[in-house]
C-alpha atoms as a PDB file:
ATOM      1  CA  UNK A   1       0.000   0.000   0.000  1.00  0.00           C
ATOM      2  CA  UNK A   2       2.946   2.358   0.801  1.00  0.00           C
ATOM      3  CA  UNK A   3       4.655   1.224  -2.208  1.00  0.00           C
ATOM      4  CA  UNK A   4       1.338   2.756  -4.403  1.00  0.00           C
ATOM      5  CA  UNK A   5       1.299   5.889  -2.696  1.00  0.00           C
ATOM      6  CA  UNK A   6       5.067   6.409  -2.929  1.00  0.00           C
ATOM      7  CA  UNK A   7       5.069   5.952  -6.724  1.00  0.00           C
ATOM      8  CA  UNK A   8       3.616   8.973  -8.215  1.00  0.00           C
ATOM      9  CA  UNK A   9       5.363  11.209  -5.457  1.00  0.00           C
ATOM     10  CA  UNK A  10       8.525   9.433  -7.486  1.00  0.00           C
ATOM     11  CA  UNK A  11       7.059   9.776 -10.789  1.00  0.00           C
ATOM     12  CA  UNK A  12       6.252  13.830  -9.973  1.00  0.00           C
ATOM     13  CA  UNK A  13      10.228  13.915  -8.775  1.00  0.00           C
ATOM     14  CA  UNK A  14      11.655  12.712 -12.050  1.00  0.00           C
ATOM     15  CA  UNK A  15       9.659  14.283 -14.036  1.00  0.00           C
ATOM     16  CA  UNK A  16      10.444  17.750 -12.683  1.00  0.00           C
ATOM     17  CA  UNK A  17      14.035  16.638 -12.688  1.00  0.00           C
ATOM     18  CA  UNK A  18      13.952  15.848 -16.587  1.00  0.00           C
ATOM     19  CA  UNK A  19      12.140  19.098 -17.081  1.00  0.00           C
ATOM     20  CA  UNK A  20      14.926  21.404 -15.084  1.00  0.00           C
ATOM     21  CA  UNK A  21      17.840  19.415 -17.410  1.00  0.00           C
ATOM     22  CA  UNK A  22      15.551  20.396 -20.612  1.00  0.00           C
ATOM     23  CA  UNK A  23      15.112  23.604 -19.562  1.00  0.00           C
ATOM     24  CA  UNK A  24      19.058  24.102 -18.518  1.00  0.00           C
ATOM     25  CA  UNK A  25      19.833  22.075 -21.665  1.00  0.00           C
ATOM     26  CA  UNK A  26      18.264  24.702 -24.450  1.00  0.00           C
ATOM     27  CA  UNK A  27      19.554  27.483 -21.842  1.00  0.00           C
ATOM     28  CA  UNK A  28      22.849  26.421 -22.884  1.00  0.00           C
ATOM     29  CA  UNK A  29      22.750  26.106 -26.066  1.00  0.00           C
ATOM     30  CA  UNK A  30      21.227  29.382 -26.657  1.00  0.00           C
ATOM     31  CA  UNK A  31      23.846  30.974 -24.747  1.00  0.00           C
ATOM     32  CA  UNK A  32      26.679  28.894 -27.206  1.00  0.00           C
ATOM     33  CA  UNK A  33      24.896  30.181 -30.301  1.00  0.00           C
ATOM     34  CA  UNK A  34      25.100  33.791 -28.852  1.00  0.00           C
ATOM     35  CA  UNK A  35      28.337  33.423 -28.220  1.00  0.00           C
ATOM     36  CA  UNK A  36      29.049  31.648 -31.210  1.00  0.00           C
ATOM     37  CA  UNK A  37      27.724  34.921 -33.491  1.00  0.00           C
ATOM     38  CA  UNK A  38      29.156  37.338 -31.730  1.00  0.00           C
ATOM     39  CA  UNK A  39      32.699  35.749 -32.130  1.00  0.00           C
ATOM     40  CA  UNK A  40      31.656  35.535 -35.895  1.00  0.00           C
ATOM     41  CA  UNK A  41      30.680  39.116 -36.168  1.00  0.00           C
ATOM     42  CA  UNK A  42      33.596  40.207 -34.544  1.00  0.00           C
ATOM     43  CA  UNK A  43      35.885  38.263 -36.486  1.00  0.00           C
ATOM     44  CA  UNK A  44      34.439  39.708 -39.867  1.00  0.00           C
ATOM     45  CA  UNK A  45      34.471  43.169 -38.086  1.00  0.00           C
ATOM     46  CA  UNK A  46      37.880  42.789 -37.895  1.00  0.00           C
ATOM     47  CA  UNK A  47      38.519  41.611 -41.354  1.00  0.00           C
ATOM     48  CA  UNK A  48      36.163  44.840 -42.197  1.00  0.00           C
ATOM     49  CA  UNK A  49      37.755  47.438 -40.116  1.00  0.00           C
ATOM     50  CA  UNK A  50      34.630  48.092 -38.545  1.00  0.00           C
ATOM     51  CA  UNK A  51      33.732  50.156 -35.622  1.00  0.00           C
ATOM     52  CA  UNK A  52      30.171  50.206 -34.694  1.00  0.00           C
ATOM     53  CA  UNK A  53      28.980  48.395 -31.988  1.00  0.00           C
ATOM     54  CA  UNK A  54      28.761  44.558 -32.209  1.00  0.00           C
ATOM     55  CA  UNK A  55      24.990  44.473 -31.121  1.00  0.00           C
ATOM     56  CA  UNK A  56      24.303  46.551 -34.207  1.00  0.00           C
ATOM     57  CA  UNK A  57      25.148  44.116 -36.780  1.00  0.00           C
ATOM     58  CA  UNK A  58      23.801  40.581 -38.128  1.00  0.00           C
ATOM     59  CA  UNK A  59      25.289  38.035 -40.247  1.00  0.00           C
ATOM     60  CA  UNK A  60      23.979  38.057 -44.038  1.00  0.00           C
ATOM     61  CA  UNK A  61      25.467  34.776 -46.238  1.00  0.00           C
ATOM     62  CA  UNK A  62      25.825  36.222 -49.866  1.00  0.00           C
ATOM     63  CA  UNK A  63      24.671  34.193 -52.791  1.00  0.00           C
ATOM     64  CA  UNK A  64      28.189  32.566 -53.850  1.00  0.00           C
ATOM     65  CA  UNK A  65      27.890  31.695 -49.641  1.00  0.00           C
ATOM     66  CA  UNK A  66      30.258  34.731 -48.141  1.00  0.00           C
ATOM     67  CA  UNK A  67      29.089  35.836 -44.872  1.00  0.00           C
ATOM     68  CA  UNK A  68      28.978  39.543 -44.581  1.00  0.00           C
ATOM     69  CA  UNK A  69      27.862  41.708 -41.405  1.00  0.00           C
ATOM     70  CA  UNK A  70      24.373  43.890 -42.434  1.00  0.00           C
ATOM     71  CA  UNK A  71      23.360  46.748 -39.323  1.00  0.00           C
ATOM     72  CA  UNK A  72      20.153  45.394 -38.245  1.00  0.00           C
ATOM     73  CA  UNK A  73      16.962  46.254 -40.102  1.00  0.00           C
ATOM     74  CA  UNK A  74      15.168  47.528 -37.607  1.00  0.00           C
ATOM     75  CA  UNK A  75      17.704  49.674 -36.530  1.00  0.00           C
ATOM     76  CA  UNK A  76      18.289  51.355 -40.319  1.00  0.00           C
ATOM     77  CA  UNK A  77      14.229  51.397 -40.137  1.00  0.00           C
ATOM     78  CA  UNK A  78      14.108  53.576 -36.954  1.00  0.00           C
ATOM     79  CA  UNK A  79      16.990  55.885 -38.255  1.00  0.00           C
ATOM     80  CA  UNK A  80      15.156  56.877 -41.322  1.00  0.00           C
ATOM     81  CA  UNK A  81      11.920  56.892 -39.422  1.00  0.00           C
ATOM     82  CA  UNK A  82      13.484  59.381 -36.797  1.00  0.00           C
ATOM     83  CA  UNK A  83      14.997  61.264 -39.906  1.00  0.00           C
ATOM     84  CA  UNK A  84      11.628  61.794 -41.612  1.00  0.00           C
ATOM     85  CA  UNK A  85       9.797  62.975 -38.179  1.00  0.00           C
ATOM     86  CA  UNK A  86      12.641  65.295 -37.434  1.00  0.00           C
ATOM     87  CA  UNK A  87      13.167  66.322 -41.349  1.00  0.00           C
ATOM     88  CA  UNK A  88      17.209  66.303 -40.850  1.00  0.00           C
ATOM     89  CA  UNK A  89      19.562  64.379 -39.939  1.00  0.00           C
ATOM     90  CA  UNK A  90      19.126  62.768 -36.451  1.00  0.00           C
ATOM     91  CA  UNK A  91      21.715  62.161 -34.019  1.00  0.00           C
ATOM     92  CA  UNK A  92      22.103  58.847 -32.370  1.00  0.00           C
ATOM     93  CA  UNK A  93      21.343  59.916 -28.702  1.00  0.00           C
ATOM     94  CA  UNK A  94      17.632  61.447 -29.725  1.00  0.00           C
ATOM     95  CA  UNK A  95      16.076  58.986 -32.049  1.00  0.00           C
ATOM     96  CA  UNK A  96      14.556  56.966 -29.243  1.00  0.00           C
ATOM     97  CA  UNK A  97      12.805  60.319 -28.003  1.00  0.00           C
ATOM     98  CA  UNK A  98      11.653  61.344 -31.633  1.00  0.00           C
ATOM     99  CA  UNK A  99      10.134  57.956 -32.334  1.00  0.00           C
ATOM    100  CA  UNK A 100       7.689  58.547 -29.772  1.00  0.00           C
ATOM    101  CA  UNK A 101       5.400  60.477 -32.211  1.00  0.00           C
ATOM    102  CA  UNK A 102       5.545  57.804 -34.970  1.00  0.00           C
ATOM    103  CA  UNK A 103       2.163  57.433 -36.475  1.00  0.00           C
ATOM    104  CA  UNK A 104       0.996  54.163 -34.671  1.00  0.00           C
ATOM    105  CA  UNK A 105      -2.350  53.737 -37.028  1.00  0.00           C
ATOM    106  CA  UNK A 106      -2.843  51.655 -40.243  1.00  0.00           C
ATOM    107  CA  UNK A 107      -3.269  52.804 -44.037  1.00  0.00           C
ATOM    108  CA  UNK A 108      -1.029  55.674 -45.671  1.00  0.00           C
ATOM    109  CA  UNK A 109       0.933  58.406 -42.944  1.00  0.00           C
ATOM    110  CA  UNK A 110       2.166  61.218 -45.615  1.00  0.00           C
ATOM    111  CA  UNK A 111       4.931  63.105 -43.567  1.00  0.00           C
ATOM    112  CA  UNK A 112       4.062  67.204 -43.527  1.00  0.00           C
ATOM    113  CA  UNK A 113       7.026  68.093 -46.142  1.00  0.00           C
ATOM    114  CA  UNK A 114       5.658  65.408 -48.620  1.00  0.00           C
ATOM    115  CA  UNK A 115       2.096  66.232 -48.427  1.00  0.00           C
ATOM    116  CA  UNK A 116       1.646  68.712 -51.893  1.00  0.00           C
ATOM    117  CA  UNK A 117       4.473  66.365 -53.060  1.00  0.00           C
ATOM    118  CA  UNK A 118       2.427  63.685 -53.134  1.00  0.00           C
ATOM    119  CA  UNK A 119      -0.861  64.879 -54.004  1.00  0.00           C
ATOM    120  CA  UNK A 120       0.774  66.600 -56.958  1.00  0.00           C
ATOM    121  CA  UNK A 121       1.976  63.045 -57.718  1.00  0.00           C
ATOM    122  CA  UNK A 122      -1.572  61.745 -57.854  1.00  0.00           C
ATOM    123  CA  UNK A 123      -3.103  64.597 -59.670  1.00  0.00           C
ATOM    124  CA  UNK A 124      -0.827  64.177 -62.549  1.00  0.00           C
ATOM    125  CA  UNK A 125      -2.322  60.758 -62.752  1.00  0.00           C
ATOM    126  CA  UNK A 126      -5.771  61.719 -62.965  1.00  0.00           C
ATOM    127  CA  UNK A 127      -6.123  60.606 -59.290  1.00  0.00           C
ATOM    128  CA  UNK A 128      -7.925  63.306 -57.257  1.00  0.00           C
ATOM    129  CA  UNK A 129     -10.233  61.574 -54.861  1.00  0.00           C
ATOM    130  CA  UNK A 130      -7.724  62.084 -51.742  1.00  0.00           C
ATOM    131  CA  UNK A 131      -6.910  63.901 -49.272  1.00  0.00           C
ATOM    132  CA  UNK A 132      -4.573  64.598 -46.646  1.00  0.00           C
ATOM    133  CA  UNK A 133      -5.879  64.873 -42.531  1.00  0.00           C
ATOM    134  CA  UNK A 134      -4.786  66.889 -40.265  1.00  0.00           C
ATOM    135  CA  UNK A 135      -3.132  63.792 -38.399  1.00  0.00           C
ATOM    136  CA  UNK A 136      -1.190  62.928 -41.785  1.00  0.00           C
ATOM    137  CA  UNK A 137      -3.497  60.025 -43.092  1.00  0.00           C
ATOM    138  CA  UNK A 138      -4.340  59.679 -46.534  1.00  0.00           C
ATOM    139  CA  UNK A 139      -8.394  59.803 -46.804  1.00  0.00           C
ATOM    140  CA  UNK A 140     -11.027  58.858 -49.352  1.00  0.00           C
ATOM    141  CA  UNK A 141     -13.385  62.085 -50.651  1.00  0.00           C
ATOM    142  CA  UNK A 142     -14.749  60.182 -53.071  1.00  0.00           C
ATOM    143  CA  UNK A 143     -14.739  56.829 -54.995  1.00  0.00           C
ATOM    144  CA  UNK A 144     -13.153  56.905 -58.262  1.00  0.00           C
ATOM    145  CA  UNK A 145     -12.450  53.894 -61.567  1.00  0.00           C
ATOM    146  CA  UNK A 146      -9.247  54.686 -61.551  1.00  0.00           C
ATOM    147  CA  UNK A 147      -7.251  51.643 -61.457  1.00  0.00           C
ATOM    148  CA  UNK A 148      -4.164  53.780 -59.791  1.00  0.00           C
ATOM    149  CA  UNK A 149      -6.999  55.203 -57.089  1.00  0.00           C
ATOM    150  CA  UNK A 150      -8.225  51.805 -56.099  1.00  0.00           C
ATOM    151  CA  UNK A 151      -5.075  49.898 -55.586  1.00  0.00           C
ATOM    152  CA  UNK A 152      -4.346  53.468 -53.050  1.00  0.00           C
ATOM    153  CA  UNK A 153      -7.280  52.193 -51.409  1.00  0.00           C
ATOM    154  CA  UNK A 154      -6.702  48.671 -50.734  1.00  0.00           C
ATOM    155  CA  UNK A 155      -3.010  50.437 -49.453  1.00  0.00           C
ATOM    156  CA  UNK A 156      -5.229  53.166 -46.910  1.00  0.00           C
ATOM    157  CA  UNK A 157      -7.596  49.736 -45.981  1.00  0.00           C
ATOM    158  CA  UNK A 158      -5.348  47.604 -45.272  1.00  0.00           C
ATOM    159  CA  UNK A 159      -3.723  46.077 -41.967  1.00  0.00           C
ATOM    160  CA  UNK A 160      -0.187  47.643 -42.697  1.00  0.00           C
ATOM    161  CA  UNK A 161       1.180  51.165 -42.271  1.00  0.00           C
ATOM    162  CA  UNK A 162       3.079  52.879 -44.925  1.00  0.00           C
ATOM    163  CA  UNK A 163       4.789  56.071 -44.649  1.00  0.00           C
ATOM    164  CA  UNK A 164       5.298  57.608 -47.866  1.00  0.00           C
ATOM    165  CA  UNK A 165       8.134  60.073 -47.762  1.00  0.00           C
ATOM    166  CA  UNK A 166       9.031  62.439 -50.429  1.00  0.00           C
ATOM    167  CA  UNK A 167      11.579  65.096 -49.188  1.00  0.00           C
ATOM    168  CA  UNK A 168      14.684  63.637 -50.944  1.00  0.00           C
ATOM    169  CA  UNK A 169      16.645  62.962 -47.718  1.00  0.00           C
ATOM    170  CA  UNK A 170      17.113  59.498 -46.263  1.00  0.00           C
ATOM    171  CA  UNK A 171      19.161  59.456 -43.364  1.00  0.00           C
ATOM    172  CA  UNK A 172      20.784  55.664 -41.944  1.00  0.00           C
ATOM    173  CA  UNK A 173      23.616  54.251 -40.427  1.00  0.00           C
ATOM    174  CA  UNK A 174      26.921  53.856 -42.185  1.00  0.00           C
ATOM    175  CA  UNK A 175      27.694  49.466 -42.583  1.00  0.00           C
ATOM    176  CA  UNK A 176      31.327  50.535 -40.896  1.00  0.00           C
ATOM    177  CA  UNK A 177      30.767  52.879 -38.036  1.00  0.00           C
ATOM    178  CA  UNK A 178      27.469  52.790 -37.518  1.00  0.00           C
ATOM    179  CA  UNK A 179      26.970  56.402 -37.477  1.00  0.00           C
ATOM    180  CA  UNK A 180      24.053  58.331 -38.681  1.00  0.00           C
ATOM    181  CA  UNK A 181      24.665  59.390 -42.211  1.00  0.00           C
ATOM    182  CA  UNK A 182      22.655  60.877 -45.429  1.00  0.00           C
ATOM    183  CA  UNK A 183      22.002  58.375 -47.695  1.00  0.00           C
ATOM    184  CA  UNK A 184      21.998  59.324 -51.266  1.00  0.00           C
ATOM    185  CA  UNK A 185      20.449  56.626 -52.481  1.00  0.00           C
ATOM    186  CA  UNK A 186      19.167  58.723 -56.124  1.00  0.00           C
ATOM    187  CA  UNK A 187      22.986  59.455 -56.858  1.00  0.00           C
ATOM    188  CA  UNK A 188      24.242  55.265 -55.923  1.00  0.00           C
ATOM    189  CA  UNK A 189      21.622  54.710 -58.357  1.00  0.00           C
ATOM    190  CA  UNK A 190      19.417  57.350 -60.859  1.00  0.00           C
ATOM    191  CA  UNK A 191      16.546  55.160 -62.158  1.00  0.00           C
ATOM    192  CA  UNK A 192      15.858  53.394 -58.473  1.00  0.00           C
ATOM    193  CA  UNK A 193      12.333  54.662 -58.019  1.00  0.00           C
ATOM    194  CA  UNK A 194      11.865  53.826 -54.300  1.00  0.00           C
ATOM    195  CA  UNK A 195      13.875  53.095 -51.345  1.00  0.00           C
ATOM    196  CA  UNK A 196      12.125  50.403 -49.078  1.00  0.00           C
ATOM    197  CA  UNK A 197      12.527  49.869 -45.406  1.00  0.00           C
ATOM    198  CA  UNK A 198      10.094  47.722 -43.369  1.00  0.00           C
ATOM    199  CA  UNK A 199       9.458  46.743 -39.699  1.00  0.00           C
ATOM    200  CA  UNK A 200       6.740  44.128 -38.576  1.00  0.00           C
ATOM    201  CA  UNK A 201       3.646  45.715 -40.276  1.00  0.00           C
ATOM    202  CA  UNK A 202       5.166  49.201 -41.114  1.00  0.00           C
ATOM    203  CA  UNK A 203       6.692  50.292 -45.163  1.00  0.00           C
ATOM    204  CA  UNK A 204       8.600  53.154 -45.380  1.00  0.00           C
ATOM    205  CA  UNK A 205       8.764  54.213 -48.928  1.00  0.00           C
ATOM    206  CA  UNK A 206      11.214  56.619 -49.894  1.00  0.00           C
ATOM    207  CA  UNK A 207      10.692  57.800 -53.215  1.00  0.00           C
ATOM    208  CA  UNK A 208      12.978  59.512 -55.589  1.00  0.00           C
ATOM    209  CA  UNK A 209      12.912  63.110 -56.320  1.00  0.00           C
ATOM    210  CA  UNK A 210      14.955  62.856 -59.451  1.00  0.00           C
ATOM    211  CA  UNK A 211      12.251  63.407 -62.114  1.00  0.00           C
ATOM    212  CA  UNK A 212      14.560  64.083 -64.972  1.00  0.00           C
ATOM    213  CA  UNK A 213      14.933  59.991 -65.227  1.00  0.00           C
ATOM    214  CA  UNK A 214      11.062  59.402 -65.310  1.00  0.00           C
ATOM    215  CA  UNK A 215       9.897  58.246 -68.996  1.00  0.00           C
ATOM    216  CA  UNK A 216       6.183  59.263 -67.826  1.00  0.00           C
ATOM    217  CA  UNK A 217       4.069  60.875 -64.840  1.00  0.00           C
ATOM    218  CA  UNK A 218       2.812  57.337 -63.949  1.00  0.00           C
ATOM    219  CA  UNK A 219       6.173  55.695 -63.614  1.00  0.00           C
ATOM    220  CA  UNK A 220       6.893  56.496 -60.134  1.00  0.00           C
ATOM    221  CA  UNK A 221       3.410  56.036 -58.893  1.00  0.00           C
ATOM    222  CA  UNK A 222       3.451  52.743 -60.653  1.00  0.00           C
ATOM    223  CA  UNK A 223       7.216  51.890 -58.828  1.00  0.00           C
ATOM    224  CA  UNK A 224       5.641  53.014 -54.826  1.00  0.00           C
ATOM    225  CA  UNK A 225       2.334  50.535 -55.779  1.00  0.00           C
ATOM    226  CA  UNK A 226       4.850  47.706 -56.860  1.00  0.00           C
ATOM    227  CA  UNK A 227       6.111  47.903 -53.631  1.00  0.00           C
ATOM    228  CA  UNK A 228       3.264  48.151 -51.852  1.00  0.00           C
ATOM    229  CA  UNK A 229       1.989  44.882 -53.107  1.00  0.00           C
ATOM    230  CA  UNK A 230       5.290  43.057 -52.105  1.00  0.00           C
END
């Protein structure tokens, strides 16, 4: 009779025991592949010359298989988030701070200095059924047949935010130092039409200003709604 009761006290025992090694187990190994990729990136920082902080970079393999370090998405996305709130350049110790008013809705968030910017954009493609509120959300005014218009409205109706930002200044961090830096990104390349950057269910779409390489006024809308579908 003791024997009965004393078996699933003994049962309880060894099973906590197995779960404490599991647990202690996976802690372990986490704590090896930590280590294991931050000896990595700072072996490639070395072979790089690079000075930013370790915890700013990942590991990217290349497609012939070279590993390369890559400053962390999210961290490029909040630079030229706090860049476009600020409208200049901002400086490393303040972004946190400026990030607090980041437009936390869905749909389209036009940023103040790109507001006639874009709506200029959409007028020259027949589009003129929008409008800007006083928060910086793209509205409806009216319904329209436009193809253009109604793909804008799936983007505005949608579960994702996307900042549309047309100032011509895209501020991130430099791969080496990790310092806050402008980005030319129309003079690496003239015909790019937009510069993405995405975090969880926010697009930031950074569109060129360089009009003189447009073939026609639909071209660039057509490049941000490519995106947008992505």
């Amino acid at each position: 009779m003791k024997y009965k009761k004393v078996l699933p006290i003994i049962i309880i025992c060894l099973l906590i025991i197995f779960v404490i090694a599991f647990i202690s187990s996976n802690s372990h190994e986490d704590k090896v592949d930590v280590n294991n990729d931050i000896n990595k990136i700072e072996s490639i920082k070395n072979e790089m010359n690079a000075t930013a902080d370790t915890d700013m970079f990942q590991v990217e393999t290349e497609y012939d298989g070279r590993e390369i370090l890559q400053i962390k998405p999210k961290i490029q996305f909040d630079t030229v988030l706090a860049g476009i709130l600020k409208k200049d350049m901002p400086k490393e110790n303040e972004i946190d701070e400026i990030l607090v008013d980041a437009p936390t809705g869905t749909g389209v968030w036009i940023p103040e200095q790109s507001k006639d910017l874009f709506l200029e954009l959409l007028s020259n493609n027949g589009i003129n059924n929008f409008y800007v509120d006083d928060n910086g959300y793209l509205k409806i005014s009216n319904n329209s047949n436009n193809e253009m218009a109604k793909q804008i409205e799936e983007m505005i109706n949608s579960d994702f935010l996307y900042i549309i930002d047309m100032s011509g200044k895209c501020y991130m961090r430099d791969d080496v130092s990790g310092e806050v830096v402008e980005y030319p990104f129309e003079d690496m390349d003239p015909y790019q039409l937009v510069e993405p950057f995405s975090n969880d269910n926010t697009v930031i779409l950074v569109l060129t200003t360089n009009k003189k390489n447009l073939s026609s006024n639909d071209e660039l809308l057509d490049g941000l709604l490519a995106y947008a579908e992505k």
